[in-house]
C-alpha atoms as a PDB file:
ATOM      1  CA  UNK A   1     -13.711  27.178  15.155  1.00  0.00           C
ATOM      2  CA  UNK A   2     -13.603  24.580  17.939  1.00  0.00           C
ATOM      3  CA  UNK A   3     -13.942  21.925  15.419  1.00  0.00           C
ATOM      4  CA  UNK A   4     -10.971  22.705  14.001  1.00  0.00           C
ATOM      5  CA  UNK A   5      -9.299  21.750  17.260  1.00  0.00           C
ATOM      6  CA  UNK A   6     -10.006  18.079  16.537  1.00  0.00           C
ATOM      7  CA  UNK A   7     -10.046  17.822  12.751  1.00  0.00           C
ATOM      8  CA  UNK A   8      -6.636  19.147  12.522  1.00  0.00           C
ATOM      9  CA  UNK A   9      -4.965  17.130  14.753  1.00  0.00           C
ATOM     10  CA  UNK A  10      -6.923  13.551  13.216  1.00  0.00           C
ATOM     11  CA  UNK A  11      -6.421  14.422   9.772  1.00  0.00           C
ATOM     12  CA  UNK A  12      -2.242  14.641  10.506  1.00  0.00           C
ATOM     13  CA  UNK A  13      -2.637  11.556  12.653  1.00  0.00           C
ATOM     14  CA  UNK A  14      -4.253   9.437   9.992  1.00  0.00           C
ATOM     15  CA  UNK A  15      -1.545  11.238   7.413  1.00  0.00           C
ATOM     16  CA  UNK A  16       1.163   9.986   9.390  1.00  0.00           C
ATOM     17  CA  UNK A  17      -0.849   6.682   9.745  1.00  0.00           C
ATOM     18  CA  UNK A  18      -0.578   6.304   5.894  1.00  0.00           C
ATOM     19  CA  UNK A  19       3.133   7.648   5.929  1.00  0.00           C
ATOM     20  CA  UNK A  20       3.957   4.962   8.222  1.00  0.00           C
ATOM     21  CA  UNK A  21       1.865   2.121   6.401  1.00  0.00           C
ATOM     22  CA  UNK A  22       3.908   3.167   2.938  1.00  0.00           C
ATOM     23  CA  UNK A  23       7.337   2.713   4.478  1.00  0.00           C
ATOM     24  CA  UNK A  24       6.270  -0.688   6.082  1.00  0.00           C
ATOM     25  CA  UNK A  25       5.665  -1.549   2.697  1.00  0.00           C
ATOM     26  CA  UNK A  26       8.569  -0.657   1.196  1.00  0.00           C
ATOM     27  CA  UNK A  27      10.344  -2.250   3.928  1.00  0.00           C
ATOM     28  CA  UNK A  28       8.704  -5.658   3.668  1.00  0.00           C
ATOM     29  CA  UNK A  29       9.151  -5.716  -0.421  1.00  0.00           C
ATOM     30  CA  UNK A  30       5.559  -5.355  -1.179  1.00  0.00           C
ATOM     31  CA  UNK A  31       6.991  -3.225  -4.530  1.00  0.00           C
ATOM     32  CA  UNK A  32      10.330  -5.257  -5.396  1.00  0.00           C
ATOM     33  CA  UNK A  33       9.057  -7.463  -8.134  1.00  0.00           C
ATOM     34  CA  UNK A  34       7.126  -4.789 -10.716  1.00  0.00           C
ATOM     35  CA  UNK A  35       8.104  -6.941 -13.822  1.00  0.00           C
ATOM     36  CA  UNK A  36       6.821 -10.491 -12.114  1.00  0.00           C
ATOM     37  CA  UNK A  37       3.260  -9.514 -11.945  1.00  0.00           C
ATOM     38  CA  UNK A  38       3.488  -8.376 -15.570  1.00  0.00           C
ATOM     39  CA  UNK A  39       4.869 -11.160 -16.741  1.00  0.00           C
ATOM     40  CA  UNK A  40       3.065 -14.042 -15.002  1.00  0.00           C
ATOM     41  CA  UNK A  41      -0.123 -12.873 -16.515  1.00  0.00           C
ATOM     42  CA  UNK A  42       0.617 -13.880 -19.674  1.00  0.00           C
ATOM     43  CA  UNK A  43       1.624 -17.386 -18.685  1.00  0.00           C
ATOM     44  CA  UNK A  44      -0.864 -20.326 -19.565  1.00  0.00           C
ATOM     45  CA  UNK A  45      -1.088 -22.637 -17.070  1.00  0.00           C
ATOM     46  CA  UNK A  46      -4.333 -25.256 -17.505  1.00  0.00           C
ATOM     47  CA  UNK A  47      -4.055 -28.230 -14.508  1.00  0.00           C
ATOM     48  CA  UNK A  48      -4.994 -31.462 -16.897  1.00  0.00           C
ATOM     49  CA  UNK A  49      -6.891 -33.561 -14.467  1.00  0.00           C
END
């Protein structure tokens, strides 16, 4: 039962570790351009050196 004492309390801390890590991302634009990743993959570039 003890070890509940500290398992509880980590497991919300990294939650709110990964809650926190999502909205930085979100706020920084890592998930603005969904459509350019698609897209670009299907573009042939070959350098001719």
């Amino acid at each position: 039962m003890s070890g509940l004492t500290y398992l509880i309390p980590i497991a919300l801390g990294m939650g709110l570790v990964g809650l926190a890590a999502f909205f930085w991302a979100m706020r920084t634009g890592q998930y603005d351009d969904m459509e350019g990743s698609a897209s670009r993959i299907l573009i042939d570039e070959e350098d001719d050196l």
